[in-house]
Protein backbone atom coordinates (compact mmCIF):
# COMPACT_ATOMS: atom_id res chain seq x y z
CA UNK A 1 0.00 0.00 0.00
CA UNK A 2 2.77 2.14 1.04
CA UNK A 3 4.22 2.11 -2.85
CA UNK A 4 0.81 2.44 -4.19
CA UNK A 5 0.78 5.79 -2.58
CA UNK A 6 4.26 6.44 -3.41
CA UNK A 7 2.59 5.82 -7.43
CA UNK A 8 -0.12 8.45 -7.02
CA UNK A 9 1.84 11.02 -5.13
CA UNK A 10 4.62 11.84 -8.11
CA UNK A 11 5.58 15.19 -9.06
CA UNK A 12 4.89 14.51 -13.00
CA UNK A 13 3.31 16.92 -15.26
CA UNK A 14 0.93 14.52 -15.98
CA UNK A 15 -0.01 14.04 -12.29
CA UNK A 16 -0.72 17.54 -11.47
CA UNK A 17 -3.61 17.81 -13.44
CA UNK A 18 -5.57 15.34 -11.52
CA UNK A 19 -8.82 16.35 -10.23
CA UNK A 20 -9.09 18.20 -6.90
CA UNK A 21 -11.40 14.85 -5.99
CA UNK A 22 -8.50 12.62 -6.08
CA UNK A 23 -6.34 14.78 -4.07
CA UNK A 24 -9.08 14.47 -1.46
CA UNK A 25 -9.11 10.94 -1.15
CA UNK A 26 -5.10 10.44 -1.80
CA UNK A 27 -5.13 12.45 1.30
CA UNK A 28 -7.54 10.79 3.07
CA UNK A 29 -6.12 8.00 2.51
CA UNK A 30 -2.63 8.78 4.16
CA UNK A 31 -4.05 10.31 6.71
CA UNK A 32 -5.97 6.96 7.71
CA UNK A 33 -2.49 5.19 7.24
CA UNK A 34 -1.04 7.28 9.78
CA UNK A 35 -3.75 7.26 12.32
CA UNK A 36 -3.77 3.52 12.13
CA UNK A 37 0.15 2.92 12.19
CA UNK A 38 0.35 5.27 15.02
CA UNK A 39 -2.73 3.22 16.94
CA UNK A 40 -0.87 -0.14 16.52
CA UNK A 41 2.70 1.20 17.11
CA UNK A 42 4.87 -1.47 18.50
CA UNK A 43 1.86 -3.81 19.03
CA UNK A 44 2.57 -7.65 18.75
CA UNK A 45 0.67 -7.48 15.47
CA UNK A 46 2.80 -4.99 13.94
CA UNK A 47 6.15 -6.84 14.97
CA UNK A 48 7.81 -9.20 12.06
CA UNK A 49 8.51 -12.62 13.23
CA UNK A 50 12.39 -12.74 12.44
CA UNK A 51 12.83 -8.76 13.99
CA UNK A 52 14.02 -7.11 17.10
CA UNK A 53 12.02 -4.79 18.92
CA UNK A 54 14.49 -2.44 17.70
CA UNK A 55 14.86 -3.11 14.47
CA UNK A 56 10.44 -2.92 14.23
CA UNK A 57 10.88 0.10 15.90
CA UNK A 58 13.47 1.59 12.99
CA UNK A 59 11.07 0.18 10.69
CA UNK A 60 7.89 1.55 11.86
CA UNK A 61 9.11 4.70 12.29
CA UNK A 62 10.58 4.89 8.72
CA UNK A 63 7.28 4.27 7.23
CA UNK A 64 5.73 6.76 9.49
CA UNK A 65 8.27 9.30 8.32
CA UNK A 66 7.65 8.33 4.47
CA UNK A 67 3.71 8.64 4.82
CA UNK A 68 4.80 12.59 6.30
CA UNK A 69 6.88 13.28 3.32
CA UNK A 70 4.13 12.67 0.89
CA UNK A 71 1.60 13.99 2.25
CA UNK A 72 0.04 16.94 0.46
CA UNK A 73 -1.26 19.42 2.98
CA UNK A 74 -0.85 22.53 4.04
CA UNK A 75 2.75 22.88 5.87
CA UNK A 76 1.08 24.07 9.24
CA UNK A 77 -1.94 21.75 8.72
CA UNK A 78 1.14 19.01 8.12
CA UNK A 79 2.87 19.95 11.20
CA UNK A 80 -0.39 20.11 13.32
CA UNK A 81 -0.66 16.47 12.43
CA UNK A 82 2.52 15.53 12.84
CA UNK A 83 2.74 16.74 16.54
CA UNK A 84 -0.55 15.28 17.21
CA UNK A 85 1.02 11.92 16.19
CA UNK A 86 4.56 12.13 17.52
CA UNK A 87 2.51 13.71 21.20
CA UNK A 88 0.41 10.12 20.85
CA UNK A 89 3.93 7.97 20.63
CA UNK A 90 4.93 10.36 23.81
CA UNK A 91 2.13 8.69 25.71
CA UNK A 92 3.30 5.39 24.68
CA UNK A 93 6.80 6.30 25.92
CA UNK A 94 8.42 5.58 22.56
CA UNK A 95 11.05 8.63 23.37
CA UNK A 96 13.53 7.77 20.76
CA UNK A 97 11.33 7.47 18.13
CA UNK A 98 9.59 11.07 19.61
CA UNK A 99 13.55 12.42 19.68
CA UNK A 100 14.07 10.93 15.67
CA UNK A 101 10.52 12.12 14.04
CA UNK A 102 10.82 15.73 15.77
CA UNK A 103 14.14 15.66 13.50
CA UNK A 104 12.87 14.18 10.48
CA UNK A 105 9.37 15.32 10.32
CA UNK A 106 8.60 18.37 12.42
CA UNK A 107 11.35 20.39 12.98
CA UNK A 108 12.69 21.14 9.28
CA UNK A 109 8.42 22.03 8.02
CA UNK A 110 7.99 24.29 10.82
CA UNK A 111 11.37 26.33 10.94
CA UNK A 112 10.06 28.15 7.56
CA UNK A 113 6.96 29.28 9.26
CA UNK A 114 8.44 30.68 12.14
CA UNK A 115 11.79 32.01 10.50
CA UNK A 116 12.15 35.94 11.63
CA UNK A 117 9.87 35.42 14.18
CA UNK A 118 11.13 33.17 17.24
CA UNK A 119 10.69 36.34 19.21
CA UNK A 120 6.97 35.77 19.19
CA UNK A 121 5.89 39.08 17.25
CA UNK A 122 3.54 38.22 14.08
CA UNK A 123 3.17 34.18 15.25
CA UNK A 124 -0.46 33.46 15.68
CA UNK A 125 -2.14 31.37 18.66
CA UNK A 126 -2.21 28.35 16.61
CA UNK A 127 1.61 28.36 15.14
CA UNK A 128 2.56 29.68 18.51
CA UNK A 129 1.55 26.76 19.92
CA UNK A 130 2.92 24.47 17.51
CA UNK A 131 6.11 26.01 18.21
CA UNK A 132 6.19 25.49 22.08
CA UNK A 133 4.32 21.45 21.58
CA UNK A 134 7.46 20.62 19.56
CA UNK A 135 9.43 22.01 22.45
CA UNK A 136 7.95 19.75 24.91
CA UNK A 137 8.47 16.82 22.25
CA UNK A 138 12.06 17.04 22.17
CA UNK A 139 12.65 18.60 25.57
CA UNK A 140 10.59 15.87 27.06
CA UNK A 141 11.96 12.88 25.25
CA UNK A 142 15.30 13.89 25.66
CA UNK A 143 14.64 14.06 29.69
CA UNK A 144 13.48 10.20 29.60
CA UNK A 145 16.07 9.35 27.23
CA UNK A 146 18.72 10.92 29.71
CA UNK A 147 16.91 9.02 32.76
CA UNK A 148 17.16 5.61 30.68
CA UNK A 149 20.35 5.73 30.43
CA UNK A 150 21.15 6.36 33.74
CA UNK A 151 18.15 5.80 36.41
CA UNK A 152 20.19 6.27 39.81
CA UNK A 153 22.05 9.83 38.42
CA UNK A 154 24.98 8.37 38.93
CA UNK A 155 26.67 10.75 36.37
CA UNK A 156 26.80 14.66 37.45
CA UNK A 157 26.29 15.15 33.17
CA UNK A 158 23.05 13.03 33.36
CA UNK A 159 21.33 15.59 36.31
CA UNK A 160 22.67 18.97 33.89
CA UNK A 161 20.90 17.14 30.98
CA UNK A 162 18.01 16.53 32.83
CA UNK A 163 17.59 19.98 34.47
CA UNK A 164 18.11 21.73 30.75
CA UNK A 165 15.63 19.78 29.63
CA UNK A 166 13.06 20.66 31.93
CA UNK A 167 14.58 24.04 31.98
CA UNK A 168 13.91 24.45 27.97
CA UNK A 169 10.09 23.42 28.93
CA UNK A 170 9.86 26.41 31.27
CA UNK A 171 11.08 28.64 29.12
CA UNK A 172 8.76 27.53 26.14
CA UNK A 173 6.13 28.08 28.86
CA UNK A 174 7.01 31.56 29.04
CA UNK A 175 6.08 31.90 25.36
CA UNK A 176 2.29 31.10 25.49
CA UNK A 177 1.74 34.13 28.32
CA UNK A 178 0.96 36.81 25.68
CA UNK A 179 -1.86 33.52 24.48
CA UNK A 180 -2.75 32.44 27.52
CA UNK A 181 -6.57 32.00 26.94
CA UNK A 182 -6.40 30.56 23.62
CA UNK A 183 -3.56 28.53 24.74
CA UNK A 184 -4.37 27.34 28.23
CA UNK A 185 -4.78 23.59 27.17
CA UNK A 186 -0.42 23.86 25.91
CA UNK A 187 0.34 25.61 29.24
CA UNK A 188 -1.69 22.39 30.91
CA UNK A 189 0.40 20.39 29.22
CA UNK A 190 3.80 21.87 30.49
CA UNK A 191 2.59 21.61 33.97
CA UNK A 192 2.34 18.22 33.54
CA UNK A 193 5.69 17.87 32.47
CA UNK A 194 7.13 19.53 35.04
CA UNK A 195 5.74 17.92 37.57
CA UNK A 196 6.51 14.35 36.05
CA UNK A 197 10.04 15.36 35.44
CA UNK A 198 10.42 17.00 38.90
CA UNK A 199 9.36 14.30 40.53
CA UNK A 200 12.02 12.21 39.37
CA UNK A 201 14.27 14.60 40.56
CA UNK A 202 13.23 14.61 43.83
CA UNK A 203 13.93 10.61 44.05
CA UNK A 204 17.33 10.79 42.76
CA UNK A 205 18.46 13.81 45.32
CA UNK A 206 17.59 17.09 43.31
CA UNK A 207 14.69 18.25 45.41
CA UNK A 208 15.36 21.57 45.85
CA UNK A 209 15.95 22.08 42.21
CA UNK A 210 12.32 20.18 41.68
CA UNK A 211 10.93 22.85 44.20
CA UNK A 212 11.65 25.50 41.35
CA UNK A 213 10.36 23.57 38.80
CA UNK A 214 6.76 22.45 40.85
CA UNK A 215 6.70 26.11 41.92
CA UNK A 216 6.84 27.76 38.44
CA UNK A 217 4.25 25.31 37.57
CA UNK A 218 2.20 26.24 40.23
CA UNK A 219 2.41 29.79 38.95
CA UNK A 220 1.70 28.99 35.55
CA UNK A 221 -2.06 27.30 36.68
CA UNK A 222 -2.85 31.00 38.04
CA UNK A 223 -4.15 31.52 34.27
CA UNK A 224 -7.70 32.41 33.61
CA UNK A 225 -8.77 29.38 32.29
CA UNK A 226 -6.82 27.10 34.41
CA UNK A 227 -8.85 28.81 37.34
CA UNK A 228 -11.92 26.41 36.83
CA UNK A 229 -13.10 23.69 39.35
CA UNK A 230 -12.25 21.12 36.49
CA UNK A 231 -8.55 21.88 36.68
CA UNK A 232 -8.75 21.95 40.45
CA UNK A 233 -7.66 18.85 41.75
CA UNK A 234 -4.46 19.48 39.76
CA UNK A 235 -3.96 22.45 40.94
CA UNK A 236 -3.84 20.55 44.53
CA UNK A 237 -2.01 17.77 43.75
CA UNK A 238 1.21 20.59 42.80
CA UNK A 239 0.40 22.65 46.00
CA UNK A 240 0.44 19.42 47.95
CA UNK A 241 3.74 18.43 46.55
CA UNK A 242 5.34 21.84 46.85
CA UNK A 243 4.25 21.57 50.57
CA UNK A 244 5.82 18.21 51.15
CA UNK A 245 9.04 19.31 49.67
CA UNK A 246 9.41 22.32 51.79
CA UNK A 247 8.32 19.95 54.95
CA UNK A 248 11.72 17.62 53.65
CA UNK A 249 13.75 20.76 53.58
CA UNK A 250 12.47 21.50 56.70
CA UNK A 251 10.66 24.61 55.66
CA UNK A 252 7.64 24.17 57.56
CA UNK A 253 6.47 27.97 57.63
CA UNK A 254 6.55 27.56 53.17
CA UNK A 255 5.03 24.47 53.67
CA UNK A 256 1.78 26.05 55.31
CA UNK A 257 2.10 28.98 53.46
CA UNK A 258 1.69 27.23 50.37
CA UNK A 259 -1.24 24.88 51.86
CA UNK A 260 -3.11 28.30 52.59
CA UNK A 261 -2.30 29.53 49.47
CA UNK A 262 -4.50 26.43 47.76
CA UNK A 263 -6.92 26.73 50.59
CA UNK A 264 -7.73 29.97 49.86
CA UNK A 265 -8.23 29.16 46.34
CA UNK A 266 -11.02 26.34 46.65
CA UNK A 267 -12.78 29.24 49.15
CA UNK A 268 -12.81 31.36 46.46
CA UNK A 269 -14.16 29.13 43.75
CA UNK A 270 -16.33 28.14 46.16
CA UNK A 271 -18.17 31.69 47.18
CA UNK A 272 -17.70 31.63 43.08
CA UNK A 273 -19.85 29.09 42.29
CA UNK A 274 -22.23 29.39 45.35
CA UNK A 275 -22.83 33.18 44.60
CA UNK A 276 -24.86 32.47 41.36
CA UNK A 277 -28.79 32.08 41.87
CA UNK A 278 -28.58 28.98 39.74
CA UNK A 279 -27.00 26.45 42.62
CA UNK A 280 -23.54 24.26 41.38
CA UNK A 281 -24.16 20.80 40.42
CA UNK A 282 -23.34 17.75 42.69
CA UNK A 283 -20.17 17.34 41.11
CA UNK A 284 -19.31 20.42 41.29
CA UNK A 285 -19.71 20.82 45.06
CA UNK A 286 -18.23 17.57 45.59
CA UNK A 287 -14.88 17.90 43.86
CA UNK A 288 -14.61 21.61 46.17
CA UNK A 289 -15.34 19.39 49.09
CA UNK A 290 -12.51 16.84 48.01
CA UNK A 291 -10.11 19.50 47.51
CA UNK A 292 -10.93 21.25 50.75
CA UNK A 293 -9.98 17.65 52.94
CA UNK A 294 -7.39 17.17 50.44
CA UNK A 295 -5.80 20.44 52.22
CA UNK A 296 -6.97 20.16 55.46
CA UNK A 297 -5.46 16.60 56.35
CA UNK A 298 -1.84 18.33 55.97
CA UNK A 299 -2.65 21.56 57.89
CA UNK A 300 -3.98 19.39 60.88
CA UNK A 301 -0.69 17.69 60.60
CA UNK A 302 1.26 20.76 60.74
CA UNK A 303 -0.58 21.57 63.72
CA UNK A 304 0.21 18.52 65.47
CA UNK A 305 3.90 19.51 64.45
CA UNK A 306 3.77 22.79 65.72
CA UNK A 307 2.44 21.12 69.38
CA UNK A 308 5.01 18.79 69.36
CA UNK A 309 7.55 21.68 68.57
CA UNK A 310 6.03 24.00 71.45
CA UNK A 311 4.86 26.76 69.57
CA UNK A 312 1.09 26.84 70.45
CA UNK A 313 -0.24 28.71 67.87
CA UNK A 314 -3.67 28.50 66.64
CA UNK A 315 -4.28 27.66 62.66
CA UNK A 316 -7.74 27.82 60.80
CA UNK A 317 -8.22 26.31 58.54
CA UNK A 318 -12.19 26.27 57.99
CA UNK A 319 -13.67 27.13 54.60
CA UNK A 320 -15.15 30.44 56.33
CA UNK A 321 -12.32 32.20 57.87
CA UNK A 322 -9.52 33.39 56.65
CA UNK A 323 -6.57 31.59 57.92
CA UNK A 324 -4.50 32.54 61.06
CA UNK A 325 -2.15 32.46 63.87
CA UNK A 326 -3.21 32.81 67.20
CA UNK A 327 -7.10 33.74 66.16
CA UNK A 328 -9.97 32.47 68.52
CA UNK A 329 -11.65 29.72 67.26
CA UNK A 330 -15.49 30.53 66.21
CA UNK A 331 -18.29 28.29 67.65
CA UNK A 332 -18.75 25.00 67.04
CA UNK A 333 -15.63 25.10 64.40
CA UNK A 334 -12.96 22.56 66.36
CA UNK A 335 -10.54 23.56 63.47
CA UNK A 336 -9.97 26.74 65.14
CA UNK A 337 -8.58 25.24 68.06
CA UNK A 338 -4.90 25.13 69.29
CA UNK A 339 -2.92 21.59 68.52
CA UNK A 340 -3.60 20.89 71.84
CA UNK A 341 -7.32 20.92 71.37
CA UNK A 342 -7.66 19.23 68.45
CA UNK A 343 -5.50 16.14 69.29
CA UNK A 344 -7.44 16.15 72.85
CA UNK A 345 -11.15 16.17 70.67
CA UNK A 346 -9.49 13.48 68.10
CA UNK A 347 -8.58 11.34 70.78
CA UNK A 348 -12.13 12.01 72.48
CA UNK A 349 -14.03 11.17 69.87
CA UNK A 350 -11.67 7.38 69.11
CA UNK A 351 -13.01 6.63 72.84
CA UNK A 352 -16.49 7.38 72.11
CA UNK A 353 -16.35 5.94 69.03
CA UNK A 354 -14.74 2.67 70.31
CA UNK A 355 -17.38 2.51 72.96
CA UNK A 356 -20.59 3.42 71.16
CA UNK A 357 -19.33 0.27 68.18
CA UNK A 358 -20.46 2.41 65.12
CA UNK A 359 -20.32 1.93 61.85
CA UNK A 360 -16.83 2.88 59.77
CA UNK A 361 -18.49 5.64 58.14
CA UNK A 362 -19.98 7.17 60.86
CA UNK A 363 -16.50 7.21 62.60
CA UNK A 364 -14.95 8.53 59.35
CA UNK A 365 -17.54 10.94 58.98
CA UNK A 366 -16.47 12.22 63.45
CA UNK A 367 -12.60 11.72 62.69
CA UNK A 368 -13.18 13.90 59.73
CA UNK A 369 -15.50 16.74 61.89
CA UNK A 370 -12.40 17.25 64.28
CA UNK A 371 -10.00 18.14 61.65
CA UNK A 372 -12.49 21.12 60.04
CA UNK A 373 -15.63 21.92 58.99
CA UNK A 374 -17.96 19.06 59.24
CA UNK A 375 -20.16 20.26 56.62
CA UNK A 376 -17.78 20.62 54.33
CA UNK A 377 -15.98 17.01 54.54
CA UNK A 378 -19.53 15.44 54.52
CA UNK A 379 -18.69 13.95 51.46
């Protein structure tokens, strides 16, 4: 199939005079071939029975290469396609291949359209974005690629490769600011980058170079359309692992700061949502309420640090107030309490609970009421 297509792509006189029709389908056609060598990349299926994985993999990614070069498309339409592809053989961790097609097939087709403009000024959303996606393809792949080869960092080089790497995705980051509404979805993307790649950092040693890394993409999730209750529980799972590496470096002061910091965030979407006359859905309220434990659970155990440390001090951590050192607790909020109090209701309520036999999510449900709000954690 693969030569028949060769055949009816030429560059002959004779062959550009063909209809507009047959173009159509010729490009339908490798389109399909693409989408369907991409799907069963690497499978068993696609694997000769006297090849190596390696050599398949060579092969494959030939033919995938071939299909690109005679294709007859637009050069940015061409390019969009290609880094939807080579982003789908990202997933599947096929990072050499990822390193070899960014080379072959993206790189050379879109440094035309950007020429005399890397500094951003005349690029449009959509080619801007292009630009910084093939960043993350070959920044990305060349992190794994780096960590393959070396797991346990033994090598200094391996941890500078690694951190310009990740570096180079930060500063394509940078790029989509001026676009950040049409681009929010690429800046998504980064964030999830960086926090893959800094978490491999952390396990080798690098942590407080990760911290950087987690922190800028903590920053980056401040745009508008990253703001939304659907990207919330990511936005939680980077504050949450910002917190715990400032609690390694011993930074517990940060580490609150920061757990405030995404506190006060799920307050405000909450008085967001709850101020319209039209009331949230269900799922809504409950992925505000999961976000809200998510961040309480750590505070109460910073508390319980601070008591074992001496200091005393009073944290809130309630969806209602603002949080606090040394504030009075309001009524009927146990949150509000010293670290003293709380661990003294805790351990009240595991008595009673032991000697009134109730159900698991009953006690749940009176564990949970001692670290905040119980209306909130009802869920």
């Amino acid at each position: 199939k693969l030569q028949f297509l060769y055949l009816i792509g030429g560059a002959g006189e004779g062959h550009r005079a063909r209809s507009v029709k047959t173009v159509a389908m010729q490009t339908h056609e490798i389109l399909q071939e693409i989408s369907g060598l991409t799907r069963g990349f690497m499978s068993e299926r696609s694997i000769k029975s006297r090849e190596t994985k390696k050599q398949a993999e060579e092969r494959q990614a030939g033919m995938l290469a071939e299909l690109f070069d005679i294709l007859t498309i637009d050069p940015e339409e061409l390019v969009d396609v290609a880094v939807k592809t080579v982003t789908k053989l990202l997933k599947k961790q096929h990072y050499a291949v990822v390193s070899l097609m960014v080379e072959k097939v993206i790189a050379h087709r879109l440094r035309p359209l950007i020429e005399g403009r890397e500094g951003g000024e005349g690029l449009t959303p959509r080619l801007l974005g292009l630009m910084v996606c093939t960043c993350y393809l070959q920044h990305v792949s060349g992190f794994h690629l780096c960590v393959k080869n070396d797991e346990q960092f033994f090598a200094k080089a391996t941890a500078h490769a690694c951190l310009g790497h990740l570096q180079g995705v930060a500063a394509a980051m940078e790029k989509l600011l001026t676009f950040e509404e049409e681009l929010y979805h690429v800046i998504f993307n980064g964030t999830v980058h960086l926090y893959e790649g800094a978490l491999i950092l952390m396990r080798n040693g690098f942590l407080k170079e990760a911290m950087l890394f987690l922190g800028f993409a903590a920053k980056c999730c401040d745009c508008t359309l990253l703001s939304q209750v659907r990207y919330l529980p990511w936005k939680v799972r980077l504050h949450l692992t910002l917190s715990l590496g400032y609690s390694s470096l011993g930074h517990v002061d940060h580490s609150e700061a920061v757990l405030k910091r995404g506190m006060d965030e799920v307050k405000e979407l909450y008085e967001l949502e709850t101020s319209d006359p039209v009331p949230p859905p269900p799922a809504t309220l409950a992925a505000l309420r999961a976000c809200a434990l998510q961040l309480q659970i750590p505070l109460f155990k910073l508390a319980i640090h601070r008591s074992d440390r001496g200091d005393g001090e009073a944290v809130e951590t309630a969806p209602g107030g603002k949080v606090g050192k040394g504030k009075a607790p309001a009524a009927g909020n146990a949150a509000g309490l010293t670290a003293e109090g709380v661990l003294a209701q805790v351990k009240a309520t595991l008595v009673g609970l032991d000697q009134a036999e109730e159900d698991p999510v009953a006690c749940l449900r009176a564990l949970l009421a001692c670290v905040g709000d119980g209306a909130a954690v009802t869920a």
